[in-house]
C-alpha atoms as a PDB file:
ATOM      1  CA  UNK A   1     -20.793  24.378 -49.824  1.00  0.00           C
ATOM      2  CA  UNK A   2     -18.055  27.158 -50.968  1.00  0.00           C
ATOM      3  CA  UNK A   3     -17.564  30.156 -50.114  1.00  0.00           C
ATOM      4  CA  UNK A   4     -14.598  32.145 -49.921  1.00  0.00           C
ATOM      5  CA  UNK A   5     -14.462  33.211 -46.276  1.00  0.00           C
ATOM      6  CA  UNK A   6     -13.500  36.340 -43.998  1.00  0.00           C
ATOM      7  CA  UNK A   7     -13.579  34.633 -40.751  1.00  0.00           C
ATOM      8  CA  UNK A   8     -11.162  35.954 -37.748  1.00  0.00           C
ATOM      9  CA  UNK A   9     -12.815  34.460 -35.165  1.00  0.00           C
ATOM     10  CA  UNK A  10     -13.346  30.338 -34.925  1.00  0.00           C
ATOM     11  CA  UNK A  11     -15.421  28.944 -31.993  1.00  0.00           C
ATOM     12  CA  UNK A  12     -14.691  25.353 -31.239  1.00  0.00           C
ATOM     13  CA  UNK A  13     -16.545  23.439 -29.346  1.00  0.00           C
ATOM     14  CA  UNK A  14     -14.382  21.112 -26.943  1.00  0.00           C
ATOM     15  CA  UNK A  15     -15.862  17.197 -26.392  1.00  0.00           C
ATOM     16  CA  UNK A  16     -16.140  15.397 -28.997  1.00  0.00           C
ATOM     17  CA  UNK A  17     -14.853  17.905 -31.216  1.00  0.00           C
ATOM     18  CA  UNK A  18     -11.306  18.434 -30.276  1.00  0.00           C
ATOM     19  CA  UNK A  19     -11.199  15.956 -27.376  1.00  0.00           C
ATOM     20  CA  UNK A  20     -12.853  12.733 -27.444  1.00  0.00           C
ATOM     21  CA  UNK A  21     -14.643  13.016 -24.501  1.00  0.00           C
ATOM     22  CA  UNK A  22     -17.203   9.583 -25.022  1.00  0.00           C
ATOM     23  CA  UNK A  23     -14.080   7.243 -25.382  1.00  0.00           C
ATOM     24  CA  UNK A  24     -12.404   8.997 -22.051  1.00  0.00           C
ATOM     25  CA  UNK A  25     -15.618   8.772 -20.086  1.00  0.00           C
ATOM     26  CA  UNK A  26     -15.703   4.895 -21.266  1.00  0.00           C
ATOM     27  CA  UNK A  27     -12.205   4.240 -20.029  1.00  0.00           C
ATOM     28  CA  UNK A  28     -13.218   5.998 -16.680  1.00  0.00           C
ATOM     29  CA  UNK A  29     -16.387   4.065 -16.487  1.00  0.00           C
ATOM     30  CA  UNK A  30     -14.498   0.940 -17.046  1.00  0.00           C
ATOM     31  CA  UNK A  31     -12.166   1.367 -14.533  1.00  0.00           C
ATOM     32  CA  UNK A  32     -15.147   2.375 -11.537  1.00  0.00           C
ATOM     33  CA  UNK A  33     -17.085  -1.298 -12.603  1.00  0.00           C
ATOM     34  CA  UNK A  34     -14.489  -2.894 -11.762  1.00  0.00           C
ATOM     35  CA  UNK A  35     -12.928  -1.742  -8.826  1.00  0.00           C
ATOM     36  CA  UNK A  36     -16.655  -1.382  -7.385  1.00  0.00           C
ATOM     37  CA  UNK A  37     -17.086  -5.008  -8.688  1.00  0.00           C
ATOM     38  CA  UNK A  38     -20.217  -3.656 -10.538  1.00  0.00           C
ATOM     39  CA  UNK A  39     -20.409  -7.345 -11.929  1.00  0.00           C
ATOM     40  CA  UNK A  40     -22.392  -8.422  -8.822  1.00  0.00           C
ATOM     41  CA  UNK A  41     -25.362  -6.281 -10.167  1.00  0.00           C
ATOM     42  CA  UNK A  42     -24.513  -6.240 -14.461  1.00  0.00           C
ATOM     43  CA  UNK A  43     -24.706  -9.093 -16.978  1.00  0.00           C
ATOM     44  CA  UNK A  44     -21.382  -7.203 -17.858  1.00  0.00           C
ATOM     45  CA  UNK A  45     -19.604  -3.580 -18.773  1.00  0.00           C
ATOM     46  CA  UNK A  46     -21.767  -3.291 -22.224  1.00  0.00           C
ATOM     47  CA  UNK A  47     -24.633  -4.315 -20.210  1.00  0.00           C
ATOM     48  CA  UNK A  48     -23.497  -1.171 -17.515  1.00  0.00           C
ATOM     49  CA  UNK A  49     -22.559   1.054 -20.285  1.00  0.00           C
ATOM     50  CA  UNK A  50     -25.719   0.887 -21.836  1.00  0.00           C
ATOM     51  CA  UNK A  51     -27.725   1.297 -18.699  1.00  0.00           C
ATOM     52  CA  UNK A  52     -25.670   4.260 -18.026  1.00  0.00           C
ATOM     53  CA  UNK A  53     -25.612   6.282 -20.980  1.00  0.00           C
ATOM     54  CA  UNK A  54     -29.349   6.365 -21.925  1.00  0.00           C
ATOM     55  CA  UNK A  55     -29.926   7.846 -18.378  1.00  0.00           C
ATOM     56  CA  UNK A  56     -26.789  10.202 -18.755  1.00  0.00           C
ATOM     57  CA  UNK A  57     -27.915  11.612 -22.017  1.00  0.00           C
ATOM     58  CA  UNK A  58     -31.640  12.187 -20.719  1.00  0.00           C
ATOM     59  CA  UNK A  59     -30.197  13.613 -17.325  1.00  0.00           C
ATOM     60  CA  UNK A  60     -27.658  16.426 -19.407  1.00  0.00           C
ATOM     61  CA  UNK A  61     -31.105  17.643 -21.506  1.00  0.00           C
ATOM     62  CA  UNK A  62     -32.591  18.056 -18.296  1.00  0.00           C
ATOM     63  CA  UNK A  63     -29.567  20.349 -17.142  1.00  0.00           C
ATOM     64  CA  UNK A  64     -29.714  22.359 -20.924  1.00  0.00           C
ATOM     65  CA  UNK A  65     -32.869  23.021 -20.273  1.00  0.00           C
ATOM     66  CA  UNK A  66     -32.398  23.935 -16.465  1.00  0.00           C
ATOM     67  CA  UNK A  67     -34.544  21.350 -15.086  1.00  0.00           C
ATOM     68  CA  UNK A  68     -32.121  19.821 -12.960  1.00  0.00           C
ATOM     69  CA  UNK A  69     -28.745  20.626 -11.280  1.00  0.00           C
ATOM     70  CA  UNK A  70     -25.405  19.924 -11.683  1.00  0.00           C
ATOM     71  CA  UNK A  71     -24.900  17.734  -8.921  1.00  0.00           C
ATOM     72  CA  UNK A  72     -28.516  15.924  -9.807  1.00  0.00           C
ATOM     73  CA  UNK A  73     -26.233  15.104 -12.978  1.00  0.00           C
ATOM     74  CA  UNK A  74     -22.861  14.239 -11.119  1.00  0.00           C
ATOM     75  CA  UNK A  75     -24.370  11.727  -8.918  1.00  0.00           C
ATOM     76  CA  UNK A  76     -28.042  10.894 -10.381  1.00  0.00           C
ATOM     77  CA  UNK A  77     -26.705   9.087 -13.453  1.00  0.00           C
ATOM     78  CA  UNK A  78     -24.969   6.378 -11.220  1.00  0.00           C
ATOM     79  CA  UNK A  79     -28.002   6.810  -8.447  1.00  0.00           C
ATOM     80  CA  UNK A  80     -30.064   6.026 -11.229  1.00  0.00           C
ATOM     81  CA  UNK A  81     -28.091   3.485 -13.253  1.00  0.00           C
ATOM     82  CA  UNK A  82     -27.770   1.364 -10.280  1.00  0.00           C
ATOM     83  CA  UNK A  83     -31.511   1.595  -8.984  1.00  0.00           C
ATOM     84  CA  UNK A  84     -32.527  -0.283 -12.102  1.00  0.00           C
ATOM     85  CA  UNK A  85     -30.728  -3.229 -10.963  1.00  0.00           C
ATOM     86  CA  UNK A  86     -32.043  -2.284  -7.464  1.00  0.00           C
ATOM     87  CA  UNK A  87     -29.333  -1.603  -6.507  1.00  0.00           C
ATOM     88  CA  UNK A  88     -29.692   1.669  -2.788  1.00  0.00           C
ATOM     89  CA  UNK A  89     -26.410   2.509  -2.066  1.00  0.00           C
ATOM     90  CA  UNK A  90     -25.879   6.348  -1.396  1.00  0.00           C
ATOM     91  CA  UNK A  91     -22.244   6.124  -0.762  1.00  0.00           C
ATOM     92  CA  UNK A  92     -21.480   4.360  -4.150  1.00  0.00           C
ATOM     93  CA  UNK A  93     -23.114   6.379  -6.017  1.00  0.00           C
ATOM     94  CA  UNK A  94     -21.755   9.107  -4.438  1.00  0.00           C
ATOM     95  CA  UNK A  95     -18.139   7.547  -4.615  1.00  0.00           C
ATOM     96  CA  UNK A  96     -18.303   6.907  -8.542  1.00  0.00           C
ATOM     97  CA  UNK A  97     -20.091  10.776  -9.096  1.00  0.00           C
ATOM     98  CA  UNK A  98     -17.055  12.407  -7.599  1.00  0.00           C
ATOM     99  CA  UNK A  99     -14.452   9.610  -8.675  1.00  0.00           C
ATOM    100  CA  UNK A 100     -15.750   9.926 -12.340  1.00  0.00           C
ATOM    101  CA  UNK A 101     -15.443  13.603 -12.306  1.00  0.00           C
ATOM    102  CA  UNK A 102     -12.543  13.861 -10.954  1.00  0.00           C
ATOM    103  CA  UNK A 103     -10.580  11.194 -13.326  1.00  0.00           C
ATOM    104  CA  UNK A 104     -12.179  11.947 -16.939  1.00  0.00           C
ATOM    105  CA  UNK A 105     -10.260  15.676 -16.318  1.00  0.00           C
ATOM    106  CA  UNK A 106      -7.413  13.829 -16.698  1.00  0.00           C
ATOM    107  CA  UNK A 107      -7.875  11.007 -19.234  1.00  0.00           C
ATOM    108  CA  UNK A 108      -7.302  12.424 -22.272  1.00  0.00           C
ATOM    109  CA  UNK A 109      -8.210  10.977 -26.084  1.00  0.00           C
ATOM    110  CA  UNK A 110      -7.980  13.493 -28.677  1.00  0.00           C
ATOM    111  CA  UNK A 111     -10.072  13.768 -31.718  1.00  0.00           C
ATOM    112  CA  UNK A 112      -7.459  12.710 -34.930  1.00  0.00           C
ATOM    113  CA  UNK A 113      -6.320  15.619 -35.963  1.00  0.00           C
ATOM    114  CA  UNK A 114      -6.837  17.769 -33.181  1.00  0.00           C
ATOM    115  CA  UNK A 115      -3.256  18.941 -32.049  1.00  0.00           C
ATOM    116  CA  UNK A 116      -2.638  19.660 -36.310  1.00  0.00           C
ATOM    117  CA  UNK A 117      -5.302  21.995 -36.828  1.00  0.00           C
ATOM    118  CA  UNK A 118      -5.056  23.799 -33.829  1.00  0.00           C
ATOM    119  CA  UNK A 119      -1.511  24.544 -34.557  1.00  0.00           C
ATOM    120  CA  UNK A 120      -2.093  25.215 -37.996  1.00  0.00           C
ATOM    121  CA  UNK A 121      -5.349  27.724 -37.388  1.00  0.00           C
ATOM    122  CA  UNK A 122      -3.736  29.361 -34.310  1.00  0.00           C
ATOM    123  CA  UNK A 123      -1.069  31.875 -36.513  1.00  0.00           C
ATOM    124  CA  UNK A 124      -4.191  32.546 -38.894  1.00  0.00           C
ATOM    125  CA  UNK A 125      -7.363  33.526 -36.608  1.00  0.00           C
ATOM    126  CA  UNK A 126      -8.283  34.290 -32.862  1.00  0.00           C
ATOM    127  CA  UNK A 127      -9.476  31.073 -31.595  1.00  0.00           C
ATOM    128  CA  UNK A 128     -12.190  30.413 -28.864  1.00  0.00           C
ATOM    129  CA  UNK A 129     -13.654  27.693 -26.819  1.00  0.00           C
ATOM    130  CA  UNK A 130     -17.478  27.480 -25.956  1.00  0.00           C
ATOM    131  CA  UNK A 131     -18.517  24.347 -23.860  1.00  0.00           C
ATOM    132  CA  UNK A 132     -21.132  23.236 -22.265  1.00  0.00           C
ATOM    133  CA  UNK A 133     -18.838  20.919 -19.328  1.00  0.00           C
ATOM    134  CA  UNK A 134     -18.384  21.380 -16.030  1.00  0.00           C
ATOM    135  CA  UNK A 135     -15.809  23.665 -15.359  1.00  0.00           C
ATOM    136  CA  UNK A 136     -13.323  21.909 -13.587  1.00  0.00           C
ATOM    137  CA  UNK A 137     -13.135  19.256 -15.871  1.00  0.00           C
ATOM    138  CA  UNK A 138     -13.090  21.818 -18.910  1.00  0.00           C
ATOM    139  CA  UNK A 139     -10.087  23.576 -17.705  1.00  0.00           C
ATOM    140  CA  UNK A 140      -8.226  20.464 -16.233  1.00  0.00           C
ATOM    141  CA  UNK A 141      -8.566  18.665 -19.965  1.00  0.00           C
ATOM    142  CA  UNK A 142      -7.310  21.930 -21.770  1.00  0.00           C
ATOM    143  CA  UNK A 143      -4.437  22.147 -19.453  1.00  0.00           C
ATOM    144  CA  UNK A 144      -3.164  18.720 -19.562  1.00  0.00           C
ATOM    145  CA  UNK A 145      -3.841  17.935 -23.029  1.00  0.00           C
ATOM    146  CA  UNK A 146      -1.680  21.635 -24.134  1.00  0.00           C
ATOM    147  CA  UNK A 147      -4.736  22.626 -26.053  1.00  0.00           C
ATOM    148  CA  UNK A 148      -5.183  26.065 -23.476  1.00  0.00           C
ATOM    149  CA  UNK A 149      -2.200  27.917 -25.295  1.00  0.00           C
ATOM    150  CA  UNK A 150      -4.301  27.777 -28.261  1.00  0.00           C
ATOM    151  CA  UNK A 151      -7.013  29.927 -27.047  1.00  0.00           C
ATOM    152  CA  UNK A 152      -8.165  33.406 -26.246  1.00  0.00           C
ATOM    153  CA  UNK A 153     -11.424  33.177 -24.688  1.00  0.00           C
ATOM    154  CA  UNK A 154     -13.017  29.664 -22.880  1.00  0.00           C
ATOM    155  CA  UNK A 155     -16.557  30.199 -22.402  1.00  0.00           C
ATOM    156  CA  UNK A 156     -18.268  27.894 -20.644  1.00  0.00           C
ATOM    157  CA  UNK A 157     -21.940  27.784 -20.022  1.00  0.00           C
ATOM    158  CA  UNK A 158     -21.485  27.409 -16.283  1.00  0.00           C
ATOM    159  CA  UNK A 159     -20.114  30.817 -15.766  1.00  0.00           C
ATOM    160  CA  UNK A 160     -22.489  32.374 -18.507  1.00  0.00           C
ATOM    161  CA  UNK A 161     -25.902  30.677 -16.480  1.00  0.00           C
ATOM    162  CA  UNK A 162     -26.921  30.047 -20.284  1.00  0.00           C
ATOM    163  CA  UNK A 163     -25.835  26.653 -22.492  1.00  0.00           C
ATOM    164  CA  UNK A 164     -25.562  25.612 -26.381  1.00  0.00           C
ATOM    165  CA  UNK A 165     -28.622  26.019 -28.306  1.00  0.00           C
ATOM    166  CA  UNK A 166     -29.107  29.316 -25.969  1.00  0.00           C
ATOM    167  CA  UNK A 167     -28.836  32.894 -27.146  1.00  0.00           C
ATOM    168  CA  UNK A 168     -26.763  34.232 -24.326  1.00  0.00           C
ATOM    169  CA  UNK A 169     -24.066  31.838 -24.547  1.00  0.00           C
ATOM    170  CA  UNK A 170     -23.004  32.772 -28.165  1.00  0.00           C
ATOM    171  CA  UNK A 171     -23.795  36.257 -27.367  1.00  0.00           C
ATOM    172  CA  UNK A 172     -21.599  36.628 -24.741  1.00  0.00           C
ATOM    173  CA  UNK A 173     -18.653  35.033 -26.402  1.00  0.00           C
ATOM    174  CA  UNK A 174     -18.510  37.199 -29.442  1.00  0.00           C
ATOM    175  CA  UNK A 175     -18.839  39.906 -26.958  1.00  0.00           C
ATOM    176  CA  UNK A 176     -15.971  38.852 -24.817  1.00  0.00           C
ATOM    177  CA  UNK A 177     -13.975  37.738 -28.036  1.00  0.00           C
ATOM    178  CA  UNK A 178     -15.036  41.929 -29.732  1.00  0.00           C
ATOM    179  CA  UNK A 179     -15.906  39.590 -32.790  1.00  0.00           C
ATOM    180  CA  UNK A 180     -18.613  40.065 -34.998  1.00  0.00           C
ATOM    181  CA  UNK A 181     -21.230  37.415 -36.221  1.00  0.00           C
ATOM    182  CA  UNK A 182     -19.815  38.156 -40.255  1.00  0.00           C
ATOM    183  CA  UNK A 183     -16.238  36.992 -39.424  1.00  0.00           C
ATOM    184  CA  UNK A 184     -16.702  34.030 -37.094  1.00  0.00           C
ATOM    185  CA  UNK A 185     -17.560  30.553 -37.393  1.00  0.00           C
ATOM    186  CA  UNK A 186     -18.828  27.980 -35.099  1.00  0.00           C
ATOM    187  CA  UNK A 187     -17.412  24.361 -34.939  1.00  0.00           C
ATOM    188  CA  UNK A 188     -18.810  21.678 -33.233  1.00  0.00           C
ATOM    189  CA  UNK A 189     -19.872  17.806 -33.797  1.00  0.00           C
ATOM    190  CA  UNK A 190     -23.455  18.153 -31.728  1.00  0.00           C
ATOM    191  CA  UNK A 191     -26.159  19.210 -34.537  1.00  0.00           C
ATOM    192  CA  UNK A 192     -28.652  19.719 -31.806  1.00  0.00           C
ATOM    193  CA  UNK A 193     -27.031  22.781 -29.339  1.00  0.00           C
ATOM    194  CA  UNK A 194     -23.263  23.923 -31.374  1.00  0.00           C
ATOM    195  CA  UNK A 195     -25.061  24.021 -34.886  1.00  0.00           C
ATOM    196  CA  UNK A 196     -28.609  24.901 -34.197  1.00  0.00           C
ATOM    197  CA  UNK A 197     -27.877  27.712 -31.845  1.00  0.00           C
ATOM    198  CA  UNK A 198     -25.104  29.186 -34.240  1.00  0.00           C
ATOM    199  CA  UNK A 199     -27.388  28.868 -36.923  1.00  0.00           C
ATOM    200  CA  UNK A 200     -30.167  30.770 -34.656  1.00  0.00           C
ATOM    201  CA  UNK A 201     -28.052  33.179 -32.915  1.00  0.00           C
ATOM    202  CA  UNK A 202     -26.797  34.009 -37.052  1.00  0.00           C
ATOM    203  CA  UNK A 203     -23.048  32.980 -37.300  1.00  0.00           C
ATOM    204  CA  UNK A 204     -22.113  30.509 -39.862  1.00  0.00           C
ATOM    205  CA  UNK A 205     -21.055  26.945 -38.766  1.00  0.00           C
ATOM    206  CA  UNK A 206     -18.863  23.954 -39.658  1.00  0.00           C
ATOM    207  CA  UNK A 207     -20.767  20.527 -38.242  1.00  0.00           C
ATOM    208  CA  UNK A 208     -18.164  17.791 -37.452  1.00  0.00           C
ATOM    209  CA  UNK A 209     -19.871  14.695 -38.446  1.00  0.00           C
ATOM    210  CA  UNK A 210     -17.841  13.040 -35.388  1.00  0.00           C
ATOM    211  CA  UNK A 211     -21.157  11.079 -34.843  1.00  0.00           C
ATOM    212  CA  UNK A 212     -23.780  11.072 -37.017  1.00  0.00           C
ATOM    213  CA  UNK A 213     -27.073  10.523 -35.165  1.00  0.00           C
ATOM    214  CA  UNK A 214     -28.358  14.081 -35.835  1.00  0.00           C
ATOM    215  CA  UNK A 215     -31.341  14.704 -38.009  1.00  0.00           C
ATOM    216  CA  UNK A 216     -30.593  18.009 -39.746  1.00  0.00           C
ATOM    217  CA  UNK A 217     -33.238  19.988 -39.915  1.00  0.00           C
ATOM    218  CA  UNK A 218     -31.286  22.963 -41.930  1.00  0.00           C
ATOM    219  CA  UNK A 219     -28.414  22.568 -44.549  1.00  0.00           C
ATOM    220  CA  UNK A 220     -24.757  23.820 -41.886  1.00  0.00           C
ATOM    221  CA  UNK A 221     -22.989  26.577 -43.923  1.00  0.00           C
ATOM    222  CA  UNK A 222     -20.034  23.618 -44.034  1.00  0.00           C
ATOM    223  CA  UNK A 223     -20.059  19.978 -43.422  1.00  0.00           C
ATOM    224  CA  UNK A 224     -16.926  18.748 -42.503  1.00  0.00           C
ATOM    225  CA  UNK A 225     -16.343  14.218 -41.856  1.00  0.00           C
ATOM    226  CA  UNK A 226     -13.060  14.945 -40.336  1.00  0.00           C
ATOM    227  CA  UNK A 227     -11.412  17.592 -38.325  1.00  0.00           C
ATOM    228  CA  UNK A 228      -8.903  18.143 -40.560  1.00  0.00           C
ATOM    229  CA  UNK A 229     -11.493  19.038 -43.632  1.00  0.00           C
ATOM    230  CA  UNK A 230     -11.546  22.252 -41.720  1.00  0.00           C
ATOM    231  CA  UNK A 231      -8.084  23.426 -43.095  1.00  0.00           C
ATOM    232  CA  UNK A 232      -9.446  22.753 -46.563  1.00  0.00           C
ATOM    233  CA  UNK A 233     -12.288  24.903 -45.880  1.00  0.00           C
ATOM    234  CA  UNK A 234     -10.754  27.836 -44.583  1.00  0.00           C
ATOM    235  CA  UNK A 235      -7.644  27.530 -46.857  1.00  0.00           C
ATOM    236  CA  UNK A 236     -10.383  29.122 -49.588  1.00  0.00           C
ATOM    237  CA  UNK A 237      -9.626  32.438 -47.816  1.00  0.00           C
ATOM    238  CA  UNK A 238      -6.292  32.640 -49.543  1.00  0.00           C
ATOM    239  CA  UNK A 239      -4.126  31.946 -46.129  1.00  0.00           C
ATOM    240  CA  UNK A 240      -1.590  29.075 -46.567  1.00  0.00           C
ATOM    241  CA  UNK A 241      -2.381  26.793 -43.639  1.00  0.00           C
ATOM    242  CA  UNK A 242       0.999  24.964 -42.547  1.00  0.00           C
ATOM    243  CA  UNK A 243      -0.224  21.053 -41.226  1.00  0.00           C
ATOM    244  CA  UNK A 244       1.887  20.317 -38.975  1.00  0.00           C
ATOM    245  CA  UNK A 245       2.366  16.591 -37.406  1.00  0.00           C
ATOM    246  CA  UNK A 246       0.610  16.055 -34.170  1.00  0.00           C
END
């Protein structure tokens, strides 16, 4: 879709959207099976992984939807992961929750493209951050990976008591950013809580197809297959948008 645009204001999401925050947790994951010798109890890794990420995913809608808490998260997905190899071991799993935490802060793959468009959008527009992570790991990834310079306000939904798809989050970000709805834009690669609630709250949105698993259920005001498409986009505004290398 075109349209020339007015925006001021652009609201990134952070994992999987500027920082590849799957491919970090993997190296992090590798690195606890085998120093906890996790082969004793898994065919293999893939055979871990996959254990591990169905429960992770069903534990995190759980915490959207304030079901569970944090620390059910933290240290249930490895609790849990483990128990279906029958596996009781309250210190492990408490040993990988707060080793996992602690290292994915600071294991840092960036999304291609990243570093260039936030140095290219940053002269242009008031840039923003709204997350759904854990705070300490939030802040510890902007920090090391230089991205924090880049930003005015980091929202996170820990602080706010509200996450993505929620009302509250999105309203207190414009409100903390004094931005209005008509001249900012939302972007984020999950369909399900950065588009949908931007699209609800009314603020236009760019989905990053980063993974493509979503079913849309409404047509995003842009569509964008890599990060960089963004600078196309927003170039229509009449602003000459310097890329700079990474």
């Amino acid at each position: 879709m075109y349209r020339k645009s007015n925006y001021k204001h652009l609201f990134f999401d952070l994992d999987n959207t500027l920082i590849d925050f799957d491919a970090s947790a993997k190296l992090v994951l590798q690195e606890l099976f085998t120093e906890h010798k996790l082969e004793r109890f898994f065919t293999d890794f893939a055979d871990f992984y996959t254990v591990y990420s169905a429960i992770n995913k069903d534990l995190w809608h759980q915490y959207k939807d304030h079901k569970i808490t944090k620390n059910e998260v933290k240290f249930g997905r490895f609790q849990k992961t483990l128990e279906k190899r029958q596996v009781s071991d309250e210190t492990l799993w408490h040993t990988m929750g707060d080793s996992f935490v602690a290292r994915v802060a600071h294991k840092h793959v960036l999304v291609p493209g990243s570093m260039e468009v936030l140095h290219a959008l940053h002269p242009h527009y008031k840039l923003h951050i709204i997350s759904n992570g854990f705070n300490e790991v939030q802040h510890a990834k902007l920090e090391g990976t230089g991205m924090r310079r880049f930003f005015d306000w980091v929202i996170l939904s820990e602080n706010v008591k509200a996450q993505k798809p929620k009302r509250l989050i999105f309203e207190t970000a414009l409100k903390n950013a004094n931005a209005r709805k008509s001249e900012s834009l939302m972007i984020g690669d999950n369909f399900d809580t950065d588009i949908t609630g931007a699209h609800n709250f009314g603020m236009d949105q760019a989905w990053f197809m980063y993974h493509k698993e979503y079913e849309l259920t409404f047509e995003p005001t842009f569509t964008i297959q890599k990060l960089t498409d963004l600078l196309d986009i927003l170039s229509h505004s009449g602003l000459r948008l310097k890329r700079n290398p990474e």
